[in-house]
Protein backbone atom coordinates (compact mmCIF):
# COMPACT_ATOMS: atom_id res chain seq x y z
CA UNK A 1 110.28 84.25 76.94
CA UNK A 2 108.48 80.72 77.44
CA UNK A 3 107.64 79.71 73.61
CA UNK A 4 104.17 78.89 74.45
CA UNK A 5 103.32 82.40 75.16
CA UNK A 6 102.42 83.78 71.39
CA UNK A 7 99.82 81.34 70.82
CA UNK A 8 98.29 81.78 74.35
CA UNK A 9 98.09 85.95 73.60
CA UNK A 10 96.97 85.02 69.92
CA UNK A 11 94.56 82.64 70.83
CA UNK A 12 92.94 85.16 73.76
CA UNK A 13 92.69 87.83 71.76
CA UNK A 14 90.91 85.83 68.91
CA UNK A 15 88.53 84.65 71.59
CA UNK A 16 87.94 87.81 73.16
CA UNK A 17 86.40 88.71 69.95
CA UNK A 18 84.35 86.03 69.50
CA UNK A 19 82.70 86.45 72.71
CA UNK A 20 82.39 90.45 72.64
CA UNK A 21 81.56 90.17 69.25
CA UNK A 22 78.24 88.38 70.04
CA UNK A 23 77.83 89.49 73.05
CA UNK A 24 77.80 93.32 71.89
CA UNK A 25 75.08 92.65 69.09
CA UNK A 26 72.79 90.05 71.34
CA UNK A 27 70.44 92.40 72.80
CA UNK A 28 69.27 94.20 69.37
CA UNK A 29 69.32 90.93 67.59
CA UNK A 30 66.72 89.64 70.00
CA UNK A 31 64.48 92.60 69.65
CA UNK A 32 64.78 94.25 66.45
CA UNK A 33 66.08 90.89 63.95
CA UNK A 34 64.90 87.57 65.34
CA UNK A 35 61.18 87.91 64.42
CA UNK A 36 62.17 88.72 60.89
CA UNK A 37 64.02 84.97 60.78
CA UNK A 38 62.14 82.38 58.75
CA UNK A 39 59.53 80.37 61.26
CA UNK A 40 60.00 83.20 64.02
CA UNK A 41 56.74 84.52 65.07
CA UNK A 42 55.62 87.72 63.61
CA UNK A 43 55.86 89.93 66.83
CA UNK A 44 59.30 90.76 68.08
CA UNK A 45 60.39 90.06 71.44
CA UNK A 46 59.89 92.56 74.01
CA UNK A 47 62.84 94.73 76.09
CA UNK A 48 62.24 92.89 79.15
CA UNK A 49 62.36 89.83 77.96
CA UNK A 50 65.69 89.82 75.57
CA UNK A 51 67.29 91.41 78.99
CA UNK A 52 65.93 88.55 81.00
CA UNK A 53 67.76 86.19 78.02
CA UNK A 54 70.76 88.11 77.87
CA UNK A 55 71.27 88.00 81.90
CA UNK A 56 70.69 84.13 82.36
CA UNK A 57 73.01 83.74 79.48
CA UNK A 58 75.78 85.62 81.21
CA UNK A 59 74.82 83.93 84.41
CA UNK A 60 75.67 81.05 82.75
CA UNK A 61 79.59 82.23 81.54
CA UNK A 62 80.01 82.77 85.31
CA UNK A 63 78.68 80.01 86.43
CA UNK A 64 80.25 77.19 84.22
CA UNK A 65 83.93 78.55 85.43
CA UNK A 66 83.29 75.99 88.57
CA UNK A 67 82.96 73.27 86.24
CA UNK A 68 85.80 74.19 84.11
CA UNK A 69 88.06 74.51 86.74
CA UNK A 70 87.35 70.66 88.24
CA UNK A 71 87.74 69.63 84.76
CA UNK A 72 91.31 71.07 84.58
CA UNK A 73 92.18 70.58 88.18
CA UNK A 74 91.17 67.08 88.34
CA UNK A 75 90.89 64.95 85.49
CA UNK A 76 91.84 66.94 82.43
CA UNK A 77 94.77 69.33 82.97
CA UNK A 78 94.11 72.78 81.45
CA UNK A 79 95.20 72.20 78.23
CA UNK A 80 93.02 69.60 77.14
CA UNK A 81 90.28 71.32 79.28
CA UNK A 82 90.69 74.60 76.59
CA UNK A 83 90.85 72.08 73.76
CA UNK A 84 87.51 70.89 74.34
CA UNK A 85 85.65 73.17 75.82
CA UNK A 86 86.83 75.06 72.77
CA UNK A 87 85.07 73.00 70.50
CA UNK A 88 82.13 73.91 71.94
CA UNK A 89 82.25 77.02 71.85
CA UNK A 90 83.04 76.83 67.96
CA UNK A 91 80.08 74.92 67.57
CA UNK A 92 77.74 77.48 69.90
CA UNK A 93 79.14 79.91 67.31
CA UNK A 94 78.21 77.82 64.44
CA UNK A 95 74.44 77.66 65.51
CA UNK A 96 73.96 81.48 66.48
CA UNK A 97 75.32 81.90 62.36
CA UNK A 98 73.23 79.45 60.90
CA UNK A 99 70.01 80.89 62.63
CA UNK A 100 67.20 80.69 60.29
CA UNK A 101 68.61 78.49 58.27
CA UNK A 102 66.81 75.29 56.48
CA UNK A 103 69.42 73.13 58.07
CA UNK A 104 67.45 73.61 61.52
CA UNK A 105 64.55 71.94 59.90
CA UNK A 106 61.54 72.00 62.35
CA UNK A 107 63.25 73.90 65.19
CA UNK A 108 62.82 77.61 65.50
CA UNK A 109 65.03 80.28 65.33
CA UNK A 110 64.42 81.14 69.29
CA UNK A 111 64.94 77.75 70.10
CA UNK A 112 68.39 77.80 67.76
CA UNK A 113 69.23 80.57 69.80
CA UNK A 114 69.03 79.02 73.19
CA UNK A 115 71.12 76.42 71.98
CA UNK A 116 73.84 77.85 70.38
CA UNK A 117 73.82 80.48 73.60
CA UNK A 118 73.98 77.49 76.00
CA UNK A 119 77.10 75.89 74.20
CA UNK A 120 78.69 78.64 74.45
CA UNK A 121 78.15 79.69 78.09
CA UNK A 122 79.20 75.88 78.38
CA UNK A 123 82.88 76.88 76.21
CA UNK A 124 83.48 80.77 77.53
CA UNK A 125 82.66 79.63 80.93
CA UNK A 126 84.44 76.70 81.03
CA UNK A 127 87.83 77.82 79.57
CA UNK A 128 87.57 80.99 81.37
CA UNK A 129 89.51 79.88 84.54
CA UNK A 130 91.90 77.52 82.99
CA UNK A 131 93.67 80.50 80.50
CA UNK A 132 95.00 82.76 83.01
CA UNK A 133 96.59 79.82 84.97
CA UNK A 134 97.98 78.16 81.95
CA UNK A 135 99.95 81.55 81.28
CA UNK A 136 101.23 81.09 84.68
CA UNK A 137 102.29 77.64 84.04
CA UNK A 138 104.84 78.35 81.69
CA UNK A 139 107.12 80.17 84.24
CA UNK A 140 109.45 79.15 86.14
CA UNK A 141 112.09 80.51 88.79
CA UNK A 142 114.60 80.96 85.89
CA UNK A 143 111.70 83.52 83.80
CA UNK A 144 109.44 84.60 86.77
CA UNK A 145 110.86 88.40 86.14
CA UNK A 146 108.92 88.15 83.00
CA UNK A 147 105.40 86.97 84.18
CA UNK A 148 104.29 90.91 84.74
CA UNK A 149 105.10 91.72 81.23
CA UNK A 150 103.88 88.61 80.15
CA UNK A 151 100.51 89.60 81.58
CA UNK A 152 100.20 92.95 80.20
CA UNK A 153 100.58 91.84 76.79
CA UNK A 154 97.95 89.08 78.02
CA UNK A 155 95.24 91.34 79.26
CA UNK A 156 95.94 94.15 76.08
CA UNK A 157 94.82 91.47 73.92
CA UNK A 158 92.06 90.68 75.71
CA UNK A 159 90.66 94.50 75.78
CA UNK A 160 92.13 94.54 71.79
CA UNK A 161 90.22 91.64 70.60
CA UNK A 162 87.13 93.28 73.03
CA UNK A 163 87.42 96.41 71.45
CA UNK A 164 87.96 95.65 67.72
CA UNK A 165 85.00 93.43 67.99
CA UNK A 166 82.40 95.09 69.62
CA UNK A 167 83.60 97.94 66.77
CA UNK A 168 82.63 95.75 64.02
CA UNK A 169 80.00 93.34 64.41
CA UNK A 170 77.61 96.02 64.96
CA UNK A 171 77.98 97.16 61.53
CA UNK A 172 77.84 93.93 60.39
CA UNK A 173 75.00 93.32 61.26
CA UNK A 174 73.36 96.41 60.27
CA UNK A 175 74.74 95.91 56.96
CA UNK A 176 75.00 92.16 56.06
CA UNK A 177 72.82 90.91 58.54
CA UNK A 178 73.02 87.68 61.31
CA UNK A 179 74.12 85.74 59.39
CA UNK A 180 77.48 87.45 58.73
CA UNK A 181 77.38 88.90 62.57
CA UNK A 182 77.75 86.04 64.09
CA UNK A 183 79.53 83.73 61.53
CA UNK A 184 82.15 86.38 61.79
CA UNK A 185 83.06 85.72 65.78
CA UNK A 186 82.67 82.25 64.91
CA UNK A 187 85.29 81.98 62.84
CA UNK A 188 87.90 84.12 64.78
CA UNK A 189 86.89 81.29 67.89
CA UNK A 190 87.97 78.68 65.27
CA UNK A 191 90.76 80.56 64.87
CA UNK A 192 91.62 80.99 68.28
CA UNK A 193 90.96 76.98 69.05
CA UNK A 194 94.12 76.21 66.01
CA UNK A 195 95.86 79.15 67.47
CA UNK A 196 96.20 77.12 70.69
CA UNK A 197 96.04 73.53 69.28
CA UNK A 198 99.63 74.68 67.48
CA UNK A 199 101.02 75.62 70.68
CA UNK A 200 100.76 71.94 72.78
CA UNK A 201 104.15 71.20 71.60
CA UNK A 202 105.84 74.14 73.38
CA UNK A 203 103.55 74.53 76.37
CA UNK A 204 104.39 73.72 80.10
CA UNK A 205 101.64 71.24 80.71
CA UNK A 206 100.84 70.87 84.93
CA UNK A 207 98.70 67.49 84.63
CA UNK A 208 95.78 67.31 86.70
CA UNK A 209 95.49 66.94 90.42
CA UNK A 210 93.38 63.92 90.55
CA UNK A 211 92.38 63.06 94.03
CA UNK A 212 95.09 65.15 95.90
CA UNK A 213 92.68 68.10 94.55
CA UNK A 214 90.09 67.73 97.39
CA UNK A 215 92.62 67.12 100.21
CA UNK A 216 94.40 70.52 99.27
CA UNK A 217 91.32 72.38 98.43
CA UNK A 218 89.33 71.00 101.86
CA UNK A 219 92.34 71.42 104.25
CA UNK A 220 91.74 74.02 106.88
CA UNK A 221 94.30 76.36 104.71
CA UNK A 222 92.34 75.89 101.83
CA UNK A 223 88.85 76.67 103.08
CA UNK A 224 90.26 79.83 105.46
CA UNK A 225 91.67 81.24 102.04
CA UNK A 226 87.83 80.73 100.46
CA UNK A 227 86.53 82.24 103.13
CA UNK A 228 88.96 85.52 102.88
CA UNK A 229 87.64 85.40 99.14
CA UNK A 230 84.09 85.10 99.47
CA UNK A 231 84.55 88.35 100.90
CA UNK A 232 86.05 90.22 97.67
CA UNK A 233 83.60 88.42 95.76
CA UNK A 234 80.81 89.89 97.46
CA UNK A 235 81.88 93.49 96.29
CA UNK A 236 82.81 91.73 92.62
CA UNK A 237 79.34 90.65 92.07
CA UNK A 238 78.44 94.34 92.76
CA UNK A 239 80.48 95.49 89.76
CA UNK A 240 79.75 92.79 87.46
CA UNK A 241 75.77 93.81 88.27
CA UNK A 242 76.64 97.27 87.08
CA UNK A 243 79.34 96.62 84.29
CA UNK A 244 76.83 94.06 82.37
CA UNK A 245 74.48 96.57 82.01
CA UNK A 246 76.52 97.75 78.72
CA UNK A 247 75.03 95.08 77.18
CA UNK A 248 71.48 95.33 78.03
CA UNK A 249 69.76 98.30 79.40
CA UNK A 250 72.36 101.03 78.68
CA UNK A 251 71.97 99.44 74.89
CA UNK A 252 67.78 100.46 75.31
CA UNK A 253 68.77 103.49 76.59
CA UNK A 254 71.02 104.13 73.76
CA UNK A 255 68.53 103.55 71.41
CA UNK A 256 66.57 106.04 72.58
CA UNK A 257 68.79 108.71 72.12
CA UNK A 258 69.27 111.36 69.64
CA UNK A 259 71.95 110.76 68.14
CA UNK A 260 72.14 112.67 64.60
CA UNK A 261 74.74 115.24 65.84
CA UNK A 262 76.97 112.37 65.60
């Protein structure tokens, strides 16, 4: 078993519950907990709009992926493309918990909130397709029979971390508030970021591409295997359409139900 491969599950998992974490509680903080910040306005924001906010946020984790992935490929390798990007999202985390607080001064909490949602679109996005491949880095011919294991344990912490968190920071928040909602993700990201940083010793670092990048990339290979993908994706964005929804409208709708027989 490569050593690197505990602190890349450990770290996942940890971040996987971050992100859930705050993902899972977004929509009702918007529209039920925002107004009620000091120097919010006194009317809460509406359903449509808080789904509008949640969907350009998680536009924005799939969308900073492409810039991620130069980073890594080309000038940063994927280990010091995680490092950083992880920073960020620590520090996205860091705003979202200190909402509301005097330390914003002037700025209000909305405005808070679009910050600390656009670093970390900027740290979830960007580390996003650099993980997966740096698990795959760390094999060789001499451990390759291991990668499919490997990879279960991967993705298991990934749905752990998902599922543990979206468990708990709803309660949270109905019980200790923002504050405590988000500050808890945040520091399970900070976590996550040592969690890796203790690992550089023992990983398999690939360095970065540099130039040779675009010539493999834009070869006629390269560009007939995007087009075969484009294809998948097409169906992907589909499911992603549907599967977000868990996290915005299907949230509204569960609020409207009755739910005492529970």
């Amino acid at each position: 078993m490569p050593k690197g491969i505990p602190y890349i599950v450990g770290n996942e998992a940890a971040e996987r519950f971050s992100f859930y974490g705050m993902k899972g509680i977004l929509l009702i903080f918007m529209t039920q907990y925002l107004f009620l910040l000091p120097g919010s306005g006194s009317e809460p924001m509406s359903d449509p709009v808080a789904m509008e906010n949640y969907h350009l946020f998680t536009m924005a984790v799939y969308l900073f992926p492409i810039m991620g992935a130069l980073l890594a490929d080309i000038i940063l390798g994927k280990y010091l493309t995680i490092m950083l990007l992880s920073v960020v999202y620590c520090a996205g985390h860091g705003v979202l918990a200190m909402m509301g607080s005097t330390a914003w001064f002037d700025l209000s909490p909305g405005i808070v909130l679009a910050i600390g949602l656009v670093l970390i679109s900027i740290g979830s996005g960007g580390i996003k397709p650099c993980v997966s491949a740096h698990v795959g880095d760390q094999f060789g011919k001499k451990n390759a029979n291991l990668l499919e294991k490997v990879f279960g344990w991967f993705y298991f912490s990934i749905n752990t971390g998902a599922f543990l968190s979206t468990m708990m920071t709803p309660w949270l928040l109905e019980w200790y508030g923002p504050h405590w909602a988000f500050g808890v993700p945040g520091v399970l990201m900070a976590l996550a970021t040592i969690a890796f940083w203790m690992g550089r010793k023992v990983f398999v670092h690939i360095p970065a591409g540099g130039a040779e990048w675009f010539k493999e990339t834009f070869s006629g290979t390269g560009l007939a295997a995007m087009a075969k993908l484009l294809i998948i994706f097409i169906f992907i964005a589909v499911f992603w359409a549907l599967f977000d929804q868990t996290g915005s409208s299907w949230v509204l709708q569960a609020e409207d139900l009755d739910r005492n027989w529970l």
